[in-house]
Protein backbone atom coordinates (compact mmCIF):
# COMPACT_ATOMS: atom_id res chain seq x y z
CA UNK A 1 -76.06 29.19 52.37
CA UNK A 2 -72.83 30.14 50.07
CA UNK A 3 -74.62 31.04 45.99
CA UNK A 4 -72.17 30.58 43.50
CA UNK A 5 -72.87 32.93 40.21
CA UNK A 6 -70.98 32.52 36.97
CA UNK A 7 -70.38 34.46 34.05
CA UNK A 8 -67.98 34.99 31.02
CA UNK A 9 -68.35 32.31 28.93
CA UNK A 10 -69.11 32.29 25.02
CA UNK A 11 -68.07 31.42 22.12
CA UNK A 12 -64.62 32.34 20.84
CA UNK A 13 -61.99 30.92 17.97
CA UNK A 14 -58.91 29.12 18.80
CA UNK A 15 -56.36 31.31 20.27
CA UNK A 16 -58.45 33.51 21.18
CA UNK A 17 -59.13 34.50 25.16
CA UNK A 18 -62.07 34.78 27.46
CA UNK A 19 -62.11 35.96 31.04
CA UNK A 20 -64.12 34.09 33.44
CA UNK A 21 -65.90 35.42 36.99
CA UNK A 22 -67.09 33.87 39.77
CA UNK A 23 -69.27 35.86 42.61
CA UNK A 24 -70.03 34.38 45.78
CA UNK A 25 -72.40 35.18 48.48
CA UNK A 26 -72.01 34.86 52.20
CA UNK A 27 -68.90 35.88 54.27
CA UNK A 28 -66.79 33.06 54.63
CA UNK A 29 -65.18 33.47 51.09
CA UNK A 30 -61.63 35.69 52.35
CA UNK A 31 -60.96 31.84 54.17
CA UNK A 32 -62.49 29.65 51.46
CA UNK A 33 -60.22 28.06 48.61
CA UNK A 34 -61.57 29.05 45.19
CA UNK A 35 -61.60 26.94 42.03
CA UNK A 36 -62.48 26.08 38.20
CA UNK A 37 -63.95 23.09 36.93
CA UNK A 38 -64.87 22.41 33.72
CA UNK A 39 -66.75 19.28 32.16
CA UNK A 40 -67.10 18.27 28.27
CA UNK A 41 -69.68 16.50 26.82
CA UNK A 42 -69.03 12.38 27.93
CA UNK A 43 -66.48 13.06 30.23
CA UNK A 44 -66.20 13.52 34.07
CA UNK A 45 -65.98 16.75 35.48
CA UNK A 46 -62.25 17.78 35.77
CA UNK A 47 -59.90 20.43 38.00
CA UNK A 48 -58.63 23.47 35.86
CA UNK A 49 -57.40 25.54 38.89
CA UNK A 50 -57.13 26.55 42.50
CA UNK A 51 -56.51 29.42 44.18
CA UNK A 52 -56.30 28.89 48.53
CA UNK A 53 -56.91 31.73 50.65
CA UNK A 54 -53.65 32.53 51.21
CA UNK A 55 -52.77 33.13 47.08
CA UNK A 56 -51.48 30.36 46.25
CA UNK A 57 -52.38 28.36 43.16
CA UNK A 58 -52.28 25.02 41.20
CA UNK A 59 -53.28 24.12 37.58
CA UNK A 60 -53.87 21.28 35.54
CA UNK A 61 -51.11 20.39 33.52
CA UNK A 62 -53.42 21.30 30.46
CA UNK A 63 -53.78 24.99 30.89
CA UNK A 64 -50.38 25.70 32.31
CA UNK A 65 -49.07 28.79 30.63
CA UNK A 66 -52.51 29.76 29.38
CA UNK A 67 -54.94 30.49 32.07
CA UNK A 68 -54.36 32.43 35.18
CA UNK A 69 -56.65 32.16 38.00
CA UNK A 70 -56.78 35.24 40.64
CA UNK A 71 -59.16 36.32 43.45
CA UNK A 72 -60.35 39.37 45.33
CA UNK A 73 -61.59 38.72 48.57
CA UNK A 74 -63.11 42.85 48.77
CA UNK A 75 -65.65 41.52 45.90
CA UNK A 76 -65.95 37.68 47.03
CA UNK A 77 -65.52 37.14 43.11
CA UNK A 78 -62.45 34.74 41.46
CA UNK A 79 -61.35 35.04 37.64
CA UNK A 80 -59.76 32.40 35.64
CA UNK A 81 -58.42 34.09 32.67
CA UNK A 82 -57.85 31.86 29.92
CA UNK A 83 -55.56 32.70 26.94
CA UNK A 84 -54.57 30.53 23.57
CA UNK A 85 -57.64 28.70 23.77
CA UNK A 86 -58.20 25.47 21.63
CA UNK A 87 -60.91 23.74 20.80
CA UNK A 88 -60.68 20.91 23.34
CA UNK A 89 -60.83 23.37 26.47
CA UNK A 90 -65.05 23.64 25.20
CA UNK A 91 -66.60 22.72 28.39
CA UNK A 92 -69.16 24.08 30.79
CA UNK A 93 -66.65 25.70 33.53
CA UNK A 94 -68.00 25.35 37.19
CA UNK A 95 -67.04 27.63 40.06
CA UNK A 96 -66.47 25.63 43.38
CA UNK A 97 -66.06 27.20 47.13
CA UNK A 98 -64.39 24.96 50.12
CA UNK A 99 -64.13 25.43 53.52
CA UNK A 100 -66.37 25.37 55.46
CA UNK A 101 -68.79 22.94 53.12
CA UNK A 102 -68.54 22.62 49.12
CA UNK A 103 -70.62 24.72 47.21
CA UNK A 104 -71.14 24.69 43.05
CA UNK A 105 -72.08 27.39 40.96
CA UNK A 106 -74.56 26.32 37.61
CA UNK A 107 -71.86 26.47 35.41
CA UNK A 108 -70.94 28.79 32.24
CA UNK A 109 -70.50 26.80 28.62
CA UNK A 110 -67.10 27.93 27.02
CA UNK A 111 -67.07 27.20 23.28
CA UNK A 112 -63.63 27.46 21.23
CA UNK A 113 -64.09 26.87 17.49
CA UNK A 114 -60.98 25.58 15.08
């Protein structure tokens, strides 16, 4: 069973940065496709990023430019660094593993005040 721990979040003022990690348990994470979710308050749960396990990454079209995902497999841990925060990326951030089975961590609120 793959546990999912998060930690980073807090509160911080717009343009301001925060740096995001992810640790996972198990040993299937080098193979595994990392990402970030985040959800706000009345709306559904939506992709930030993706990292696979070869490197490579997508974003959503909102944080282009500002936040950089990365992994390393010799920690089983993933980042998502976000930069020039604004107030509408506030939103618990979730930490998902693929492959084999999806697994969630419990999520990490991420405050930005204007």
């Amino acid at each position: 069973q793959v546990q999912l721990v998060e930690s980073g979040g807090g509160l911080v003022q717009a343009g301001g940065s925060l740096r995001l990690s992810c640790v996972a348990s198990g040993n299937i994470f080098s193979i595994s496709t990392m990402a970030w979710y985040r959800q706000a308050p009345g709306r559904q749960r939506e992709l930030v990023a993706r990292i696979f396990s070869a490197g490579s990454t997508n974003y959503a079209d909102s944080v282009k430019g500002r936040f950089t995902i990365s992994r390393d497999n010799a920690k089983n841990a993933v980042f998502l660094q976000m930069n020039s925060l604004k107030p509408e990326d506030t939103a618990v951030y979730y930490c998902q593993q693929t492959g084999p089975g999806i697994y969630w961590g419990q999520g990490t609120q991420v405050t930005v005040s204007s």
